[in-house]
Protein backbone atom coordinates (compact mmCIF):
# COMPACT_ATOMS: atom_id res chain seq x y z
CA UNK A 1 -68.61 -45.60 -7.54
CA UNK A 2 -71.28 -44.57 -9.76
CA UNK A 3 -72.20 -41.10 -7.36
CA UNK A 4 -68.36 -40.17 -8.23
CA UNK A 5 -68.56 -40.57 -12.02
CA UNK A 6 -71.48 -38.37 -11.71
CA UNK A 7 -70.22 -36.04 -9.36
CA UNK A 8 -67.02 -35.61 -11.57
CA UNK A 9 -68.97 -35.05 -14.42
CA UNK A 10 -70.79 -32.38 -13.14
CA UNK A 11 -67.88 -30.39 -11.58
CA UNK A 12 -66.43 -30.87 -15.38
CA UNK A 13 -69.16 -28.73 -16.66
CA UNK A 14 -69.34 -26.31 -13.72
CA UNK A 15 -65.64 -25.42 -14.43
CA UNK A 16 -66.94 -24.27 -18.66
CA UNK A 17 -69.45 -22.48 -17.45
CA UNK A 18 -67.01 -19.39 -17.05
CA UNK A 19 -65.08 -19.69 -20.39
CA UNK A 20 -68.83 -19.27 -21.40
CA UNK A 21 -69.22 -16.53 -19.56
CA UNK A 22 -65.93 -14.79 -20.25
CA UNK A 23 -66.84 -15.19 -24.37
CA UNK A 24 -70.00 -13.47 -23.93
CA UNK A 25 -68.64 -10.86 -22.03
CA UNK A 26 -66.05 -10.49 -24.44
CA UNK A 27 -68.56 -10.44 -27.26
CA UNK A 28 -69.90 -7.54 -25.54
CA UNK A 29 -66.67 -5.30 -24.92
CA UNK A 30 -65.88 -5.58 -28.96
CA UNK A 31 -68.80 -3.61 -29.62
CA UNK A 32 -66.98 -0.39 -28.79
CA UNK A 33 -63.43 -1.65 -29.97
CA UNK A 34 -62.06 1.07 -32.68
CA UNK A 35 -60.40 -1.86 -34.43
CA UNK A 36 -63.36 -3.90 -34.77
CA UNK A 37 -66.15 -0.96 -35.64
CA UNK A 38 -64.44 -0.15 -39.08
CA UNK A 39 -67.67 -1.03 -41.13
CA UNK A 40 -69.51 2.08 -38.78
CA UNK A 41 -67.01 4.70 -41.08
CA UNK A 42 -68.16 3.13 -44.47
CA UNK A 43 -71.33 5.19 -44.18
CA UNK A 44 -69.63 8.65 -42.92
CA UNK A 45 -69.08 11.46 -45.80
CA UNK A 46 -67.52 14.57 -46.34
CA UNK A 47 -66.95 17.62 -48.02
CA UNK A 48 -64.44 19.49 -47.27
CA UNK A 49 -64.04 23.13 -49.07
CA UNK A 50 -61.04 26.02 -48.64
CA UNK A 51 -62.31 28.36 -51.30
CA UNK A 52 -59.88 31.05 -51.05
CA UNK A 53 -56.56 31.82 -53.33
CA UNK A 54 -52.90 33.85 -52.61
CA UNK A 55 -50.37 33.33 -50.25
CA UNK A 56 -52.08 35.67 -47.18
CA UNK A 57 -55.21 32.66 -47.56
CA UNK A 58 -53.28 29.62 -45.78
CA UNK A 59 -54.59 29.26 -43.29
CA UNK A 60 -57.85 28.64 -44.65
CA UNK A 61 -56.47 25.32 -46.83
CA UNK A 62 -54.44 24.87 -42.97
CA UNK A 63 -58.31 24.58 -41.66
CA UNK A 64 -59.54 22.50 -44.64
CA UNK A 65 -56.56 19.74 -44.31
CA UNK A 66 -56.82 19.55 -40.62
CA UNK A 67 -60.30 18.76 -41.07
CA UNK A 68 -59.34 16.13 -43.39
CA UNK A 69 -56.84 14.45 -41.55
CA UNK A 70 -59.90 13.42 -38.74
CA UNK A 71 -61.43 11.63 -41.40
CA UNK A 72 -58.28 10.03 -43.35
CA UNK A 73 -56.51 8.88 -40.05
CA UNK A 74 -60.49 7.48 -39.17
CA UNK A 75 -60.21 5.37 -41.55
CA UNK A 76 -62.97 6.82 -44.18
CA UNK A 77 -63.30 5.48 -47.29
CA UNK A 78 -61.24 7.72 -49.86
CA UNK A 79 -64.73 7.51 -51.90
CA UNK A 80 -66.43 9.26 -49.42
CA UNK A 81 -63.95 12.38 -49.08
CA UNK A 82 -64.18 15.28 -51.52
CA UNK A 83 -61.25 17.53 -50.86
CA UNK A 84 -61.50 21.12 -52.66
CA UNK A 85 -58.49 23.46 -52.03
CA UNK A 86 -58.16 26.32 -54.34
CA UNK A 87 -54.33 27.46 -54.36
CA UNK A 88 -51.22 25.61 -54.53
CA UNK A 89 -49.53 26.42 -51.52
CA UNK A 90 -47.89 23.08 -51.18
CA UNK A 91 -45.14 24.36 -54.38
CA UNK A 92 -45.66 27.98 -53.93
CA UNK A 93 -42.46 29.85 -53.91
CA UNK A 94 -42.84 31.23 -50.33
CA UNK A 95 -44.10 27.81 -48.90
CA UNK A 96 -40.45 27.20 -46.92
CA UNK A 97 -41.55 23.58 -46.15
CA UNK A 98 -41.87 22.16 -50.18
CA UNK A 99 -44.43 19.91 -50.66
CA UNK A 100 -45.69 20.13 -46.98
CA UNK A 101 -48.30 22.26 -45.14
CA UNK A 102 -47.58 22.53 -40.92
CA UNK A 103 -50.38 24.53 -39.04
CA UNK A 104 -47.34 24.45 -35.88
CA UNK A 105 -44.00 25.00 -37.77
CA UNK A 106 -41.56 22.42 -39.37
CA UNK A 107 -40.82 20.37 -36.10
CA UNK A 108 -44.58 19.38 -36.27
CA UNK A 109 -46.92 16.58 -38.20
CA UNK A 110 -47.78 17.92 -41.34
CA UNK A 111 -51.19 18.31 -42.57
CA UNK A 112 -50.21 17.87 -46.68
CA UNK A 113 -48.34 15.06 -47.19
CA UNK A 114 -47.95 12.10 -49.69
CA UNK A 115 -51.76 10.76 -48.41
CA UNK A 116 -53.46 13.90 -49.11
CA UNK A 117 -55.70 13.31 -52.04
CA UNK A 118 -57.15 16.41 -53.09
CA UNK A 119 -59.62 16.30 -55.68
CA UNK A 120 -60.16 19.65 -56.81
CA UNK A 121 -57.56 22.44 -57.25
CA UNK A 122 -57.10 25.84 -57.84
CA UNK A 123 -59.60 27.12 -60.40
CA UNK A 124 -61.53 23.64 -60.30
CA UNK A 125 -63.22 24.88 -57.21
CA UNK A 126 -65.79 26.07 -58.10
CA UNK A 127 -69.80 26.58 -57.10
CA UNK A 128 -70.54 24.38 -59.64
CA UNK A 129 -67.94 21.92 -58.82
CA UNK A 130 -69.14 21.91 -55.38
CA UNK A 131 -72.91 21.31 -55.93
CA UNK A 132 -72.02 18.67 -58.22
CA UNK A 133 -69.80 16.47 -55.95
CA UNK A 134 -72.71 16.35 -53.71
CA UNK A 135 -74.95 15.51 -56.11
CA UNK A 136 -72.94 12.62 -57.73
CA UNK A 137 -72.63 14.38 -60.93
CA UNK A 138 -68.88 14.93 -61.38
CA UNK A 139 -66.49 11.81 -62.01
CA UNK A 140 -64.91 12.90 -58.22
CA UNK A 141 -67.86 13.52 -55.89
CA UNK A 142 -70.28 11.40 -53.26
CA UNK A 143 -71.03 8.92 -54.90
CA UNK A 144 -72.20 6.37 -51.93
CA UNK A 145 -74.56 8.97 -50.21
CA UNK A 146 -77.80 7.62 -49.18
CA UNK A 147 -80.62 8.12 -46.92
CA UNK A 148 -78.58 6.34 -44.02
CA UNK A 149 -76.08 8.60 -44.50
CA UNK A 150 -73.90 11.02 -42.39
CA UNK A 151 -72.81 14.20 -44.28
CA UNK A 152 -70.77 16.59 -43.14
CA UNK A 153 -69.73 19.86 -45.00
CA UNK A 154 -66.74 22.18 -44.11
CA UNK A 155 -66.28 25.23 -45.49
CA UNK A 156 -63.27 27.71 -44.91
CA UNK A 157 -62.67 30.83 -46.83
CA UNK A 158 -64.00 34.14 -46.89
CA UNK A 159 -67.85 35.26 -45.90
CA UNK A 160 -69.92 38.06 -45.27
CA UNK A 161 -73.70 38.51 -44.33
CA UNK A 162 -75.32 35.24 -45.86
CA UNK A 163 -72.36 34.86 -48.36
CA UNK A 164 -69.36 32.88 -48.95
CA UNK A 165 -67.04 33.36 -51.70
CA UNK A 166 -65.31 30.93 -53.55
CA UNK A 167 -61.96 32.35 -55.40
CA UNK A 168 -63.26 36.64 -55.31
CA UNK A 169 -65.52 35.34 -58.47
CA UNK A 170 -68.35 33.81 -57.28
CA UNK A 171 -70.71 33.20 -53.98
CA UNK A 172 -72.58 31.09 -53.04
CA UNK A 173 -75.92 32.63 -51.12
CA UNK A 174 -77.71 31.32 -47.52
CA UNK A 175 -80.65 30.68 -50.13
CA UNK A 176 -78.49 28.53 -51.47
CA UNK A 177 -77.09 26.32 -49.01
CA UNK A 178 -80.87 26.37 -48.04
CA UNK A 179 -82.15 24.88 -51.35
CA UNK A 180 -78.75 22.58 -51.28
CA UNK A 181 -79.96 20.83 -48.11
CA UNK A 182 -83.53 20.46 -48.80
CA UNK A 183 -82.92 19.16 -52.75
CA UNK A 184 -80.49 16.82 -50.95
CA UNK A 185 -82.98 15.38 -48.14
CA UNK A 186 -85.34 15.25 -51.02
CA UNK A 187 -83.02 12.81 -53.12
CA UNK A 188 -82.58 10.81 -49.66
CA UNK A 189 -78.62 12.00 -49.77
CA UNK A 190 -78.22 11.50 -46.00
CA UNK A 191 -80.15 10.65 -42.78
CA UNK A 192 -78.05 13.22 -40.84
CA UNK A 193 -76.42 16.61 -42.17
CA UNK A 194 -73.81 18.41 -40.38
CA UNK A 195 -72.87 21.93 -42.02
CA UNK A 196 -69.76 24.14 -40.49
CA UNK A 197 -68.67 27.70 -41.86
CA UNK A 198 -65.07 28.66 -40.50
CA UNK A 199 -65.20 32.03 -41.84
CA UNK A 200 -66.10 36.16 -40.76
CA UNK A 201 -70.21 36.27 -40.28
CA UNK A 202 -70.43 32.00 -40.48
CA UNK A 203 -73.23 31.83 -38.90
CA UNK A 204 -75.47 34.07 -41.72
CA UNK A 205 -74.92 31.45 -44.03
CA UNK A 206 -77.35 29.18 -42.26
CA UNK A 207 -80.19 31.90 -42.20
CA UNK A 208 -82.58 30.21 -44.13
CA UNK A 209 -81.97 26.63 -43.60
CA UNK A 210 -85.06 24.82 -42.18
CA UNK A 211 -83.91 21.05 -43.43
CA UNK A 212 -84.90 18.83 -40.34
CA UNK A 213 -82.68 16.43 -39.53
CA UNK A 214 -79.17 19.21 -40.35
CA UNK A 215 -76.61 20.87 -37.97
CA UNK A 216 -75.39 24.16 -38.85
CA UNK A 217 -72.20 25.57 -36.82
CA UNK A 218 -70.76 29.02 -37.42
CA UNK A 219 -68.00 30.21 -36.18
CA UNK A 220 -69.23 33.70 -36.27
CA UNK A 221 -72.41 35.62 -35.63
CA UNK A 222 -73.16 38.68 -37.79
CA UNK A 223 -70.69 42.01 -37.91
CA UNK A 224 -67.58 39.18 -36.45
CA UNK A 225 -64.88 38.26 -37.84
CA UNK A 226 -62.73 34.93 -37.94
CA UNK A 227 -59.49 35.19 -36.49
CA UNK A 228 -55.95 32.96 -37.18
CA UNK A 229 -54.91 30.97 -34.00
CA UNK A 230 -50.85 32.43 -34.55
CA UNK A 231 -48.66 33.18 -36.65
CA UNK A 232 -45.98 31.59 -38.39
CA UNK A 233 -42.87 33.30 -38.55
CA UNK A 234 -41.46 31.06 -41.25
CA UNK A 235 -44.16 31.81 -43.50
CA UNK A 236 -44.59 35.34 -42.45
CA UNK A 237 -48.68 34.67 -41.63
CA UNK A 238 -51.56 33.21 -39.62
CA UNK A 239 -51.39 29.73 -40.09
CA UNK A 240 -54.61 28.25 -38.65
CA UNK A 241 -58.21 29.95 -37.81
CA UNK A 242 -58.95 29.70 -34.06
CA UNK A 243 -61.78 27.81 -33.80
CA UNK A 244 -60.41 24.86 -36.52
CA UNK A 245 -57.68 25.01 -34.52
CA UNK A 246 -59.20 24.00 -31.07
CA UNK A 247 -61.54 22.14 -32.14
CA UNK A 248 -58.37 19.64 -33.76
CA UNK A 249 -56.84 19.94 -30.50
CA UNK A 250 -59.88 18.81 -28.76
CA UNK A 251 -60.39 15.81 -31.00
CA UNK A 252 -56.60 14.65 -30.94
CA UNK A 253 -56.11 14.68 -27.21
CA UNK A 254 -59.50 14.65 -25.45
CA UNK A 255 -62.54 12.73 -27.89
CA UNK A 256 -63.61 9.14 -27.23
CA UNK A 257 -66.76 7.38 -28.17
CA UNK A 258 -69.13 9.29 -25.71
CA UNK A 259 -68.09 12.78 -27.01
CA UNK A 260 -71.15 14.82 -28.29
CA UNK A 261 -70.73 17.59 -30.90
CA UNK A 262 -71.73 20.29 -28.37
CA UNK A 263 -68.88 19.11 -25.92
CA UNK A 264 -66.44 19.29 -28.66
CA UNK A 265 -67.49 22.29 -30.90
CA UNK A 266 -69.22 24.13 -28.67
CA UNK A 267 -68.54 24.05 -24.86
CA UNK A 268 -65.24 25.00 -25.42
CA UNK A 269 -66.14 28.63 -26.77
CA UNK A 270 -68.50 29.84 -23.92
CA UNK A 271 -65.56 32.46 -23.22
CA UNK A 272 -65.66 34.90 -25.74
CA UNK A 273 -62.02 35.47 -25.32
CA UNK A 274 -61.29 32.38 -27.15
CA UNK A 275 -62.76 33.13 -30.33
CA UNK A 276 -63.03 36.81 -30.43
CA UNK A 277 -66.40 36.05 -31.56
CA UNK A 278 -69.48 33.72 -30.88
CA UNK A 279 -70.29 30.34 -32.06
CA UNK A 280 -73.96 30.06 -33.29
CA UNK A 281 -75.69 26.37 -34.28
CA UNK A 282 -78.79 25.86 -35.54
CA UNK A 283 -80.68 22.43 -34.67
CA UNK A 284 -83.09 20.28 -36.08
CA UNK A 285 -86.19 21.97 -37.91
CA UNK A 286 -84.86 25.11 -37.54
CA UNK A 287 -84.01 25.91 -34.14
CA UNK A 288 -81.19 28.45 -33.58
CA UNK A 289 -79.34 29.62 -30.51
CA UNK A 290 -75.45 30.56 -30.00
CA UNK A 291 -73.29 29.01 -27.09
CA UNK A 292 -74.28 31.46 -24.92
CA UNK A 293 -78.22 30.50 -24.79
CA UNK A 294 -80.05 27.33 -24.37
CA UNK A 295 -81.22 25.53 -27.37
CA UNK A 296 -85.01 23.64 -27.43
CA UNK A 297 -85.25 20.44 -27.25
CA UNK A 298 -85.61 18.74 -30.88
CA UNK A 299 -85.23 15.62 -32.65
CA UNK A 300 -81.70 16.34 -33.98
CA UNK A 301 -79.03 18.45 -31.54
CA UNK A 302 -75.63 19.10 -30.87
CA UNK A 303 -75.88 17.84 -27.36
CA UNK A 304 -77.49 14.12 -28.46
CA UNK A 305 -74.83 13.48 -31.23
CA UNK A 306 -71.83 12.16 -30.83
CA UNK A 307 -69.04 13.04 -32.63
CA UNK A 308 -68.26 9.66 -34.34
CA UNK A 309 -71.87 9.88 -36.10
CA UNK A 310 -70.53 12.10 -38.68
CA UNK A 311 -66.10 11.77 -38.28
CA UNK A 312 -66.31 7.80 -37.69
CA UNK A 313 -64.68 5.26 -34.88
CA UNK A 314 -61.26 7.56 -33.67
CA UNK A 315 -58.73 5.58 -34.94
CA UNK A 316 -60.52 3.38 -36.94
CA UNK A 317 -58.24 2.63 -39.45
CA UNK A 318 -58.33 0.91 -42.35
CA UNK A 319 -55.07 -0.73 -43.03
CA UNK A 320 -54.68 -4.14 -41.17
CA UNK A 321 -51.23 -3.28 -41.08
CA UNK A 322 -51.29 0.44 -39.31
CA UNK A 323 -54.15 -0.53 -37.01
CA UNK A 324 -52.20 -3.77 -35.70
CA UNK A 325 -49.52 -0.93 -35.16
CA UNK A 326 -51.42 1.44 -33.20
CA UNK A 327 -53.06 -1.45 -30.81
CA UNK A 328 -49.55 -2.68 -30.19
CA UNK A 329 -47.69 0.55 -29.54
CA UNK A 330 -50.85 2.48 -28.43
CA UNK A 331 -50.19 5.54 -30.71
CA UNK A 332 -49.98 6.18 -34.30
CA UNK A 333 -47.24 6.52 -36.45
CA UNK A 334 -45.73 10.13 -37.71
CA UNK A 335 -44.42 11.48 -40.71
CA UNK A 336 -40.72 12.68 -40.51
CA UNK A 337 -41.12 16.00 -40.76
CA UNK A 338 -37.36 17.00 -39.64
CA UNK A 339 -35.48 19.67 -42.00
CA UNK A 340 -33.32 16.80 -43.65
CA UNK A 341 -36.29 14.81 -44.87
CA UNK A 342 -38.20 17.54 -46.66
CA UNK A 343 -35.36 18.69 -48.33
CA UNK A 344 -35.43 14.79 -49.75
CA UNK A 345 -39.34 15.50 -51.07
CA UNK A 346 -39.39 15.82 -54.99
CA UNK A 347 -42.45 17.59 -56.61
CA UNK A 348 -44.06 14.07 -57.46
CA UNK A 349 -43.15 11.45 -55.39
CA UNK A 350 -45.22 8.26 -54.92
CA UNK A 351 -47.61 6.90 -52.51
CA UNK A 352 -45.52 5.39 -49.05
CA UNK A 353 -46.46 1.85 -48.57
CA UNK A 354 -49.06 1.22 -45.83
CA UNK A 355 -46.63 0.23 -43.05
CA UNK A 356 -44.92 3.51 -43.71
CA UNK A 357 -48.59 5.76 -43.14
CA UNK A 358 -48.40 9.19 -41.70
CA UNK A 359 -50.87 9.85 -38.94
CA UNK A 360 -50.74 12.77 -35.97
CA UNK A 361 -53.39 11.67 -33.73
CA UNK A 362 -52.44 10.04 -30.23
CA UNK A 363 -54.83 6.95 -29.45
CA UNK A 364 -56.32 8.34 -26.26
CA UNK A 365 -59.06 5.66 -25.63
CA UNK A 366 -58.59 5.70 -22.13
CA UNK A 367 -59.50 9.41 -21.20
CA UNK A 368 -62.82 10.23 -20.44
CA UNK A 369 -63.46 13.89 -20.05
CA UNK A 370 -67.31 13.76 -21.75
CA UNK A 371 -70.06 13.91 -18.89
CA UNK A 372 -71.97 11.83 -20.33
CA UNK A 373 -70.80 9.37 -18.40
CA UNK A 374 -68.42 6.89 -17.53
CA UNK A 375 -67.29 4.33 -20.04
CA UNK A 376 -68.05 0.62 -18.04
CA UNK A 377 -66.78 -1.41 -21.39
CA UNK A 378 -63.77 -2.75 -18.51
CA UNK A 379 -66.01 -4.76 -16.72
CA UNK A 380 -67.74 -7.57 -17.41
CA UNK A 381 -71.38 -7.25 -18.40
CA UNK A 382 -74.03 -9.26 -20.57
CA UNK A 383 -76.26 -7.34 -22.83
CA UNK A 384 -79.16 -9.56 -24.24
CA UNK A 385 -77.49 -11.08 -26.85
CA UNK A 386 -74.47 -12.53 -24.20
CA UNK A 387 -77.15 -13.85 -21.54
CA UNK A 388 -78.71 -15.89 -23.63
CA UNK A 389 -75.38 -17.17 -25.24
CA UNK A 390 -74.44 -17.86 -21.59
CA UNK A 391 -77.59 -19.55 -20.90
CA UNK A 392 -77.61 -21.88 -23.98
CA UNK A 393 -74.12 -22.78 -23.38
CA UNK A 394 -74.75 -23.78 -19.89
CA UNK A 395 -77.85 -25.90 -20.76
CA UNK A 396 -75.95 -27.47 -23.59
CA UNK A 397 -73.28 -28.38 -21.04
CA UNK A 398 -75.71 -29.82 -18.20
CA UNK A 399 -77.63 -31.46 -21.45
CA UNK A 400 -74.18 -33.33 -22.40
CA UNK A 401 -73.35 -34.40 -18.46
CA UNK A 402 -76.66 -36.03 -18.51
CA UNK A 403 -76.05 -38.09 -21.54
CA UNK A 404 -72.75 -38.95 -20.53
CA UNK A 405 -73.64 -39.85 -17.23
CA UNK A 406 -76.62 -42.10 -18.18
CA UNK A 407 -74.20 -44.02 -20.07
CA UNK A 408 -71.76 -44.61 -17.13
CA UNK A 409 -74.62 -45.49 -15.54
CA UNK A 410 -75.59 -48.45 -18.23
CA UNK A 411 -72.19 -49.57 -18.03
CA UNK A 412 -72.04 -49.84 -14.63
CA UNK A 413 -75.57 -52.12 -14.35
CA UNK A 414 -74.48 -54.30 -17.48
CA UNK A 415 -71.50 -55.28 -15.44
């Protein structure tokens, strides 16, 4: 009688020891679950810049709010977002969509919505304006930069040979994006810098830039241009720059966790034909190739970074609300963007209520198109952490059998 007790007891706490194991592993396959990574966006920053003004510019504020919308719908903190556009295009009498900005026509997610929050406008962007945000010396700027910090800055206007304009009345120099990053590496304003130019001859601006530890992407070499995507024939112009363009479409349909920055911004431009011109990046301490030449090997490159280092978790919301949405229906929500509801849009009209958030990225978690390699989250697997939760749980089990058993044995010899 006694040998059964004991032999019950035991297969009792052989049939935990796989709810053990099952926690662990599930403990394991949160560590790359968008919804529970959130806290890996607080420390992602950007500034985002379209410097240019009049009607025939859209498409450069297109290129600056698509930009954006990776970062809003990632669920970065507003604090950590400077937006800079420098025309009103969103009330200007030719805009046919009021209120709205579409780089794909009216029967597609807008880009300007009631979630855009753009912090400086028209003649508010400025040089001065710029350096400042960065700095932490305007009321609206970066406030939360620090030297764990990823920084990424987009600009998208108009350039020439080491020069970018900002509204036809002032430039700002290669020297001086040069002295930008090293004064802010010397104040400890990021760990990792990632600087793109979206504009004719990007890739000049990044001539003199030796800051270790920053990315610079062009989307130009010298004597090229920048080129729109298409046109629009309801606004009568280009309505997105090429590169911005693919590089959205990229992210939207084809990013996950293992993307690098060279798959995504990169890779995709080998053919000429795409771009009409030549992407050039500059790595590390200094190093610079274009995407037709191998890069050396240094401590910071576009081909050992991942994407979500400096644009956050994809689909790492912030609102309880919107990400319980997208993990139940698998996609996000979208704006109505049909002719009857813009005509509805008054100038001012006030902030939509979380459940009622405008998105335009598809949750594509399950594609994997990077080479890096396979993603094995699926299966079960026990890092360090998990085996020796499954070990302590199973000795605390056996420990507890023992006890228990020695006292059915007492019982049994008292009687």
């Amino acid at each position: 009688m006694r040998h059964c007790c004991l032999l019950l007891l035991f297969l009792s706490a052989l049939l935990l020891l796989p709810s053990t194991f099952v926690a662990a592993a599930a403990s394991r396959g949160n560590e790359h679950d968008p919804a529970n990574n959130n806290n890996n966006n607080n420390n992602v920053h950007a500034i985002i810049v379209s410097s240019s003004r009049y009607w025939f510019n859209y498409r450069h504020a297109i290129n600056a709010l698509g930009m954006y919308e990776i970062f809003r719908q990632n669920g970065v903190l507003d604090e950590n977002i400077i937006l800079m556009i420098a025309d009103e295009y969103f009330t200007n009498a030719r805009n046919p969509y009021k209120n709205r900005m579409h780089a794909e026509g009216i029967h597609t997610t807008g880009w300007y919505h009631n979630q855009t929050e753009v912090d400086y406008r028209g003649s508010d962007v400025t040089v001065q304006n710029f350096m400042d945000a960065l700095f932490g010396l305007a009321p609206k700027s970066l406030k939360n930069l620090n030297e764990d910090s990823s920084l990424t800055i987009y600009l998208s206007g108009h350039g020439g040979n080491q020069f970018f304009k900002f509204q036809d009345e002032e430039e700002i120099m290669a020297q001086d994006i040069a002295n930008l990053m090293d004064r802010l590496r010397e104040e400890k304003k990021f760990k990792k810098a990632l600087i793109i130019a979206d504009t004719c001859q990007a890739f000049t601006m990044f001539d003199k830039v030796t800051t270790p530890n920053v990315l610079a992407l062009g989307t130009s070499l010298i004597d090229e241009n920048a080129y729109a995507h298409h046109t629009d024939s309801d606004l009568g112009l280009g309505a997105i720059e090429r590169w911005t363009y693919h590089f959205i479409e990229y992210y939207k349909r084809r990013a996950n966790h293992l993307t690098t920055l060279h798959q995504a911004m990169v890779s995709p431009f080998d053919n000429r034909s795409i771009l009409m011109s030549r992407v050039g990046i500059k790595e590390g301490s200094g190093t610079s190739t274009d995407s037709q030449s191998q890069g050396m090997s240094t401590s910071t490159t576009f081909k050992d970074t991942k994407l979500s280092e400096f644009f956050g978790i994809k689909g790492g919301r912030k609102s309880p609300t919107t990400a319980t949405a997208t993990a139940n229906s698998g996609r996000f929500q979208e704006i109505d963007t049909s002719p009857e509801s813009l005509l509805k849009l008054p100038p001012q009209q006030q902030h939509l209520r979380d459940e009622e958030t405008s998105t335009f990225f598809e949750c594509t978690t399950n594609e994997h198109v990077c080479s890096a390699g396979e993603d094995n989250d699926s299966q079960m697997k026990l890092s360090g952490n998990g085996f020796h939760f499954f070990t302590s749980g199973g000795l605390l089990v056996l420990l507890a059998t023992l006890v228990v058993a020695r006292k059915v044995e007492k019982l049994f010899l008292e009687k």
